[in-house]
C-alpha atoms as a PDB file:
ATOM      1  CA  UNK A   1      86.979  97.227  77.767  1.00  0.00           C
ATOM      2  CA  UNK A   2      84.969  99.747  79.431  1.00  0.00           C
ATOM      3  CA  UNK A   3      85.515 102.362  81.885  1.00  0.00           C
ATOM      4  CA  UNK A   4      84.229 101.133  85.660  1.00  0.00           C
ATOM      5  CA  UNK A   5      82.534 104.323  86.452  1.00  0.00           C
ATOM      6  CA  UNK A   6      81.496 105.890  82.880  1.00  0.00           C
ATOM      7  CA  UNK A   7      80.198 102.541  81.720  1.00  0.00           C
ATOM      8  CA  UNK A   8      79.852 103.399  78.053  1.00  0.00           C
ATOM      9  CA  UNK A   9      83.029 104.854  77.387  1.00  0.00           C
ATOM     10  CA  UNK A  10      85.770 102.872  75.909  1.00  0.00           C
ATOM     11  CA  UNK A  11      88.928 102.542  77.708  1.00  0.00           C
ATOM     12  CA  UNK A  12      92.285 103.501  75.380  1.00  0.00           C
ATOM     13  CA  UNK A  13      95.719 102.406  75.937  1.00  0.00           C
ATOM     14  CA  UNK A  14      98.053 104.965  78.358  1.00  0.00           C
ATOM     15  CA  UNK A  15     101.243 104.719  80.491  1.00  0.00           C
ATOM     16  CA  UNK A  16     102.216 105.748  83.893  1.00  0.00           C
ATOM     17  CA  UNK A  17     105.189 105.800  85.770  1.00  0.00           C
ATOM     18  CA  UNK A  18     108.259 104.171  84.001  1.00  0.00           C
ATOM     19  CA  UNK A  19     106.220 102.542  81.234  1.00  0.00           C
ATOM     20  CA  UNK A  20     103.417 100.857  84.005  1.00  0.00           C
ATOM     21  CA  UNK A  21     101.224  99.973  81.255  1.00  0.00           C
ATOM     22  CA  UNK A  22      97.432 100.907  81.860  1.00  0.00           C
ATOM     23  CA  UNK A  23      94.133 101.191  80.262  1.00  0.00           C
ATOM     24  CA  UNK A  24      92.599 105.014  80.692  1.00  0.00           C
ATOM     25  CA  UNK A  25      88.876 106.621  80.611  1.00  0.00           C
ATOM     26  CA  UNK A  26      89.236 109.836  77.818  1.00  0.00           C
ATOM     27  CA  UNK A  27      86.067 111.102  79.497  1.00  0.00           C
ATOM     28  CA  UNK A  28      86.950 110.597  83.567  1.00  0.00           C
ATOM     29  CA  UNK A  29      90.253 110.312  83.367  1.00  0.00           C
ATOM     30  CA  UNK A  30      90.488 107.451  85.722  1.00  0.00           C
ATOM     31  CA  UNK A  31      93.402 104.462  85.452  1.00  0.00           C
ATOM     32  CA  UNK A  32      92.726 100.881  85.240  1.00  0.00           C
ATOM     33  CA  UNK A  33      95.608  98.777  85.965  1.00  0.00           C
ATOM     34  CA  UNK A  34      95.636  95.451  84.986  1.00  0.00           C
ATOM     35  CA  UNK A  35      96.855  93.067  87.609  1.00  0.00           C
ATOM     36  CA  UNK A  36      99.467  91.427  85.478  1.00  0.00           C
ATOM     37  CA  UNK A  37     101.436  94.673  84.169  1.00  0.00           C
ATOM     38  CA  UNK A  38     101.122  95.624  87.614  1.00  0.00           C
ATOM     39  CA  UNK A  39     103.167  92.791  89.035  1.00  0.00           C
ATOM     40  CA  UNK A  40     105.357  92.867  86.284  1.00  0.00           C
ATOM     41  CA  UNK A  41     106.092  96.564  86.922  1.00  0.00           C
ATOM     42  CA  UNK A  42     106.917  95.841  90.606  1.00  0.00           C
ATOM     43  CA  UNK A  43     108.991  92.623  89.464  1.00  0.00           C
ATOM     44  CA  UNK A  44     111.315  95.365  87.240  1.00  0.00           C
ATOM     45  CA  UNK A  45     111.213  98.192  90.133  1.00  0.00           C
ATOM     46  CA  UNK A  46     112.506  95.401  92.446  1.00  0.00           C
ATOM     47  CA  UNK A  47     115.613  94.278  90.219  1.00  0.00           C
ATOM     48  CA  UNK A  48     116.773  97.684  89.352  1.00  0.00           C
ATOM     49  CA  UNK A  49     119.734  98.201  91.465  1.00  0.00           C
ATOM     50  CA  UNK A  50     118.455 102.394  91.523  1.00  0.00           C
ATOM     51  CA  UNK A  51     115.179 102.029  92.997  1.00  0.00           C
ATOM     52  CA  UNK A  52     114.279 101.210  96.584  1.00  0.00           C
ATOM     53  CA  UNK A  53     113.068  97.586  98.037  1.00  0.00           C
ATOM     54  CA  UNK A  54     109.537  97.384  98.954  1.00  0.00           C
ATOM     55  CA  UNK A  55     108.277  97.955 102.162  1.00  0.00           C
ATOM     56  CA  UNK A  56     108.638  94.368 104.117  1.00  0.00           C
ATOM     57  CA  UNK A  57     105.133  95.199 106.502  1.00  0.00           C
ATOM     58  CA  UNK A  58     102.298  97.380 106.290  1.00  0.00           C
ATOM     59  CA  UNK A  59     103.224  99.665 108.469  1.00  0.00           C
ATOM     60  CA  UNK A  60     106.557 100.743 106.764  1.00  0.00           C
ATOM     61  CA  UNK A  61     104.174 101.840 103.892  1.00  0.00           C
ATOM     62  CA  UNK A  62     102.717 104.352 106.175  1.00  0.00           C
ATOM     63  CA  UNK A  63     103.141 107.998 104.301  1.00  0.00           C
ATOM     64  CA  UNK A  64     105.418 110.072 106.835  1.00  0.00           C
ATOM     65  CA  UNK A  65     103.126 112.823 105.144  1.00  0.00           C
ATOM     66  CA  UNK A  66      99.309 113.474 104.418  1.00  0.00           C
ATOM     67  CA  UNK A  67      99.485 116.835 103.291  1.00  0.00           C
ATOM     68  CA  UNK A  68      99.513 116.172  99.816  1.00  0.00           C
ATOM     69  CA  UNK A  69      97.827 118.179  97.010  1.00  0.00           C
ATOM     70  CA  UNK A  70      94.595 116.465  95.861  1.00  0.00           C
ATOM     71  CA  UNK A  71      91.371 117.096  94.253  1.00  0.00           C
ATOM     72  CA  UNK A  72      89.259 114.246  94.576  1.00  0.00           C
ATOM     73  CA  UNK A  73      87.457 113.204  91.654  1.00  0.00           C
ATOM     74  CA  UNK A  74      83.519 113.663  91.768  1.00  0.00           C
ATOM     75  CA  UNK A  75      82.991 109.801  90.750  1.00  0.00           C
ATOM     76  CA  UNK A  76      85.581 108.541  93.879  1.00  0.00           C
ATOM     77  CA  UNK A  77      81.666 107.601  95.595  1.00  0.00           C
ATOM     78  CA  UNK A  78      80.562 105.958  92.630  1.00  0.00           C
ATOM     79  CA  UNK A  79      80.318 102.019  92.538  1.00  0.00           C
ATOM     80  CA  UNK A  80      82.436 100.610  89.956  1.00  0.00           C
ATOM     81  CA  UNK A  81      82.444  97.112  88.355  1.00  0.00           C
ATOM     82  CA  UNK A  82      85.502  95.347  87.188  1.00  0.00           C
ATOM     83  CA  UNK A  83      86.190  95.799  83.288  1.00  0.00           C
ATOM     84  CA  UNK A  84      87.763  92.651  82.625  1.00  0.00           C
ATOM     85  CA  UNK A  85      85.515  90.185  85.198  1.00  0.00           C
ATOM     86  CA  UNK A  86      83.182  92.399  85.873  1.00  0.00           C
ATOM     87  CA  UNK A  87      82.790  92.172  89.768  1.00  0.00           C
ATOM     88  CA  UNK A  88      82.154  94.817  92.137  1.00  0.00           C
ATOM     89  CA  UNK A  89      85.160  96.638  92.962  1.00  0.00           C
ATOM     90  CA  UNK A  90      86.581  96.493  96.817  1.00  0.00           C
ATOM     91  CA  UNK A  91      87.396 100.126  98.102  1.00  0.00           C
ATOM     92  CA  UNK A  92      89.922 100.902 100.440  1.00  0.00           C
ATOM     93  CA  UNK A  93      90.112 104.063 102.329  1.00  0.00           C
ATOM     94  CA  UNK A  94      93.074 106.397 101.803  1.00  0.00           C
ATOM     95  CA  UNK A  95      93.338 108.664 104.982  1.00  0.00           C
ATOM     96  CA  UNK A  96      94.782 111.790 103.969  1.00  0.00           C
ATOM     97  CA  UNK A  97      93.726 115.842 104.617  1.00  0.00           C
ATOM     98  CA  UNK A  98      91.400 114.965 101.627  1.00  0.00           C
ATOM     99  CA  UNK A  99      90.662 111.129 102.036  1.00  0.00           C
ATOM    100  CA  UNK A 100      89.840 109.021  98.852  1.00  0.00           C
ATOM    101  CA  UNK A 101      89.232 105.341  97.854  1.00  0.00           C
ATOM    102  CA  UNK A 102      91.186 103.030  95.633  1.00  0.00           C
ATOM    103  CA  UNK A 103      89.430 100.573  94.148  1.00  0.00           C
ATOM    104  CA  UNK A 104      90.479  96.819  93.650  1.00  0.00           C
ATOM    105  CA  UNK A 105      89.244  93.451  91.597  1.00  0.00           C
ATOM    106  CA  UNK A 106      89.414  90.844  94.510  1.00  0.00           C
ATOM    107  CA  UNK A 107      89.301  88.403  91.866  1.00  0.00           C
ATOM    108  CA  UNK A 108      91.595  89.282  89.194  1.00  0.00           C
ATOM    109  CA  UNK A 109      93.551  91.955  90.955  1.00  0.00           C
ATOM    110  CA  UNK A 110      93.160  94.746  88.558  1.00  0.00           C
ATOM    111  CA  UNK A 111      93.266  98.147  90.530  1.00  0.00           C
ATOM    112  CA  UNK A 112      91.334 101.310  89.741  1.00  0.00           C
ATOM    113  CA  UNK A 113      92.460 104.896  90.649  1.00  0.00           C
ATOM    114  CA  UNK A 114      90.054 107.691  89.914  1.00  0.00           C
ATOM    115  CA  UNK A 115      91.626 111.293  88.616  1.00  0.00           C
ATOM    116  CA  UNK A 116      94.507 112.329  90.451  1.00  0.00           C
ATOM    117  CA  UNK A 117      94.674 109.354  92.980  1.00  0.00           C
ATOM    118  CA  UNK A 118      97.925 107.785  91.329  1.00  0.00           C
ATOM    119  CA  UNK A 119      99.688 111.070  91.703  1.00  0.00           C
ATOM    120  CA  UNK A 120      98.492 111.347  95.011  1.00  0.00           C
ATOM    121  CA  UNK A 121      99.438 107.763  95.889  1.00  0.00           C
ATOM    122  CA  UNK A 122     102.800 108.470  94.255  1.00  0.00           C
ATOM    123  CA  UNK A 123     103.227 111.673  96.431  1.00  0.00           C
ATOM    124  CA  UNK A 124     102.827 109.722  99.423  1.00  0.00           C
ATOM    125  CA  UNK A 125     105.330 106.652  98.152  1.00  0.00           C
ATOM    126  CA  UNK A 126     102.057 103.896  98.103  1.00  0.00           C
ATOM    127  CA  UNK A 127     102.072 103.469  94.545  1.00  0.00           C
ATOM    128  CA  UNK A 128     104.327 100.882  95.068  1.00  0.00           C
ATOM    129  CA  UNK A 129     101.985  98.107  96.826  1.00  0.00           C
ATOM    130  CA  UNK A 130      98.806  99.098  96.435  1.00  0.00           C
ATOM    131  CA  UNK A 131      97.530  95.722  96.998  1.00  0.00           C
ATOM    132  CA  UNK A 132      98.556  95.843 100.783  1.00  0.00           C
ATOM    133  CA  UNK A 133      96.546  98.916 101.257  1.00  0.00           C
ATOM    134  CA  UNK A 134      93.139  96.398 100.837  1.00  0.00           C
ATOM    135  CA  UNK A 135      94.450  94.464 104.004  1.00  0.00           C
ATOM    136  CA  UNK A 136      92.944  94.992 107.565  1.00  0.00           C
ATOM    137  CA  UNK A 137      96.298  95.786 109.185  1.00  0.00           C
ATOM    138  CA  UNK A 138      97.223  99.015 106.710  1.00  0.00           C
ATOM    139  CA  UNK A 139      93.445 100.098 107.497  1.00  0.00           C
ATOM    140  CA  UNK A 140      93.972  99.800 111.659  1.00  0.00           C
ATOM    141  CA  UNK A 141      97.206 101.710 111.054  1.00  0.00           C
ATOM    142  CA  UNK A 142      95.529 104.251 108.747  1.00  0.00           C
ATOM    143  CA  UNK A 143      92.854 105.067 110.988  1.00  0.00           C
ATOM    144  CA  UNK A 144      95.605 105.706 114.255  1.00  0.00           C
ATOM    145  CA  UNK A 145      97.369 108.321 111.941  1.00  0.00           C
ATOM    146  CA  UNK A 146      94.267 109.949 111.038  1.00  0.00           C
ATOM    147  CA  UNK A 147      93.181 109.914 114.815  1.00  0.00           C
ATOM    148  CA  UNK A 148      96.753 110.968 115.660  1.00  0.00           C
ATOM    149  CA  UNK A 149      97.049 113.663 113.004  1.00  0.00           C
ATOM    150  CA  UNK A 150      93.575 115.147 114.564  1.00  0.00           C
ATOM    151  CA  UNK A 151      94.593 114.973 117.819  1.00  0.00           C
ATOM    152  CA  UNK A 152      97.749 117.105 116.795  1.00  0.00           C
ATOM    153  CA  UNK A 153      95.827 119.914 114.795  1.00  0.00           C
ATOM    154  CA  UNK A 154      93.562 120.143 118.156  1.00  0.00           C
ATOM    155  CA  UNK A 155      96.350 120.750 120.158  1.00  0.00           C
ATOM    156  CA  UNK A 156      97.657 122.875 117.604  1.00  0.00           C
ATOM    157  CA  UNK A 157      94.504 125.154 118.005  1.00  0.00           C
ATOM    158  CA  UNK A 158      94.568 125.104 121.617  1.00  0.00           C
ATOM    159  CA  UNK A 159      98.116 125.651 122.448  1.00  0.00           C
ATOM    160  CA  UNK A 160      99.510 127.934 118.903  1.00  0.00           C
ATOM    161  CA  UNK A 161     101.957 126.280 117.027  1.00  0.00           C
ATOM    162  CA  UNK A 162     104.950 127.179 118.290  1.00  0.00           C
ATOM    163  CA  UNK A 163     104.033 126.144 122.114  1.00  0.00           C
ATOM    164  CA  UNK A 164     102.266 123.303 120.184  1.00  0.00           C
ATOM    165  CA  UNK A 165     105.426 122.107 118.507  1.00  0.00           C
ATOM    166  CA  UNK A 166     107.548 121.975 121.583  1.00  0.00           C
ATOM    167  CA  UNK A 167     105.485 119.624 123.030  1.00  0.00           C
ATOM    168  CA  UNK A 168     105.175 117.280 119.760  1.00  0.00           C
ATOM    169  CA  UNK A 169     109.193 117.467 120.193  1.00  0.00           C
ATOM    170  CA  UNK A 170     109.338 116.594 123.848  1.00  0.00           C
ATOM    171  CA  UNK A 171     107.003 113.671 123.436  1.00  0.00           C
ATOM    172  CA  UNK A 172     109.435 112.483 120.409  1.00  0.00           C
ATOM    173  CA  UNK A 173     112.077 113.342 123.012  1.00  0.00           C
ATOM    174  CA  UNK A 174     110.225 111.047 125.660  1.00  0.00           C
ATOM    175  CA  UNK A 175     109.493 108.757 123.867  1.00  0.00           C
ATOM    176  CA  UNK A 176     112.945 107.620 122.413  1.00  0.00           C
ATOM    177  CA  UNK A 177     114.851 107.849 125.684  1.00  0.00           C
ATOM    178  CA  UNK A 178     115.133 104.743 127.404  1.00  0.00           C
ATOM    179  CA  UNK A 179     113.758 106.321 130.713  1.00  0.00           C
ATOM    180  CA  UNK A 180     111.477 108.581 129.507  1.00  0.00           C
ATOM    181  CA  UNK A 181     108.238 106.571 131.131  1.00  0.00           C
ATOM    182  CA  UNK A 182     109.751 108.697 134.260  1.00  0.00           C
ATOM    183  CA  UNK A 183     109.664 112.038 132.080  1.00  0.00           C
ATOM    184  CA  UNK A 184     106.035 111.203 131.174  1.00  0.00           C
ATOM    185  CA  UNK A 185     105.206 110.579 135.261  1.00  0.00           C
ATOM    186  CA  UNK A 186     107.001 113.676 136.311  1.00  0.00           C
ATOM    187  CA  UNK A 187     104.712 115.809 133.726  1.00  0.00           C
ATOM    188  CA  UNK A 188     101.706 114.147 135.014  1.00  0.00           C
ATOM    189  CA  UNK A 189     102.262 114.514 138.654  1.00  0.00           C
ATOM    190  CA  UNK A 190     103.026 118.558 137.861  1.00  0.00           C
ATOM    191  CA  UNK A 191      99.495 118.720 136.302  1.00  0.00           C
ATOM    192  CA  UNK A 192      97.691 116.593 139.105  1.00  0.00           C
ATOM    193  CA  UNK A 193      99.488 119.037 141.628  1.00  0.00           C
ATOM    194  CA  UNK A 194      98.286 121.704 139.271  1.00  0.00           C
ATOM    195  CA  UNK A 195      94.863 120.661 138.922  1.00  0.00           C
ATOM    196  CA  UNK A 196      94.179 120.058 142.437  1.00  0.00           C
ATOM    197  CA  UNK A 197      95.615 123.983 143.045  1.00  0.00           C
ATOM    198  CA  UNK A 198      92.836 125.023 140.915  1.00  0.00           C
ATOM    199  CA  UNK A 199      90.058 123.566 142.639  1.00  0.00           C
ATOM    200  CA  UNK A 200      87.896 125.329 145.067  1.00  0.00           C
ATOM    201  CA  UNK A 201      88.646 124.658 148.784  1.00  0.00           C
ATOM    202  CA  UNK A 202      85.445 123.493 150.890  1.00  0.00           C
ATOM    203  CA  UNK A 203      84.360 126.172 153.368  1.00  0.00           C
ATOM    204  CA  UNK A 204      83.963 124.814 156.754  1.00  0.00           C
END
């Protein structure tokens, strides 16, 4: 079996987390996961009392962080061609302060994770189901936390982060209260008044 991205080196036998049995490149040091110990591994993660269910929808799989350490691997652009059927592997996009792509067999489900992405995907709790990251749903969702996550570094810049941070907690605030649509109004009419105070008055 070969490597997907260093096409004439010869994958060797490895482990990751609690005995998920893989196949590894020596020279890129990327994981292939076959599709079978994959489900197998989440089958046994599932009946042990100790670990955690699954996350039921997409959107519970959503990483309350992105600021993970991560150095993404110099092949993560590189096409890559399934080593057992060998098909062109699907990519999906994982949005974090250093965004990289897992890569997926849409026929035989194998999964590919360059250097360092399992430990990042682990980081972030996705490790889990990797397989719903390659739906369009987790990719909508992953694209309003990047947005949202850009949006908050801007106002970071513009307001300092301490001024910043009390209005990410008022909005949190706001938007938990069962009335806080008329919190939200009241802010807004303020800054209309505000706004209108600024502009320049037409001389008769």
């Amino acid at each position: 079996m070969q490597c997907p991205k260093e096409r004439k080196i010869t994958l060797t036998d490895g482990t990751l987390t609690e005995a998920l049995a893989v196949k590894q490149c020596p020279d890129c040091k990327g994981t292939w996961i076959p599709s079978e110990n994959y489900k197998l591994w989440q089958a046994e993660r599932t009946q042990s009392a100790a670990e955690p269910p699954r996350p039921k929808t997409v959107a519970d799989l959503i990483p309350k962080t992105l600021d993970v350490e991560f150095v993404q691997s110099p092949l993560d652009a590189k096409a890559a061609l399934c080593p057992d059927c060998g098909s062109y592997l699907a990519r999906a996009k994982v949005g974090m302060k250093a965004p990289f792509y897992v890569e997926r067999c849409l026929i035989c489900g194998g999964i590919w994770c360059d250097r360092g992405e399992w430990d990042a995907l682990e980081a972030m709790g996705l490790h889990i189901a990797i397989e719903q990251l390659f739906s369009s749903e987790w990719q909508i969702l992953s694209r309003e936390r990047e947005h949202l996550a850009m949006e908050k570094q801007a106002t970071i810049d513009r307001l300092g982060v301490e001024l910043a941070n009390r209005v990410f907690e008022l909005a949190e605030v706001l938007e938990k209260h069962p009335s806080g649509d008329f919190g939200v109004a009241y802010l807004m009419r303020r800054f209309e008044n505000f706004t209108q105070e600024l502009k320049p008055k037409n001389k008769d």
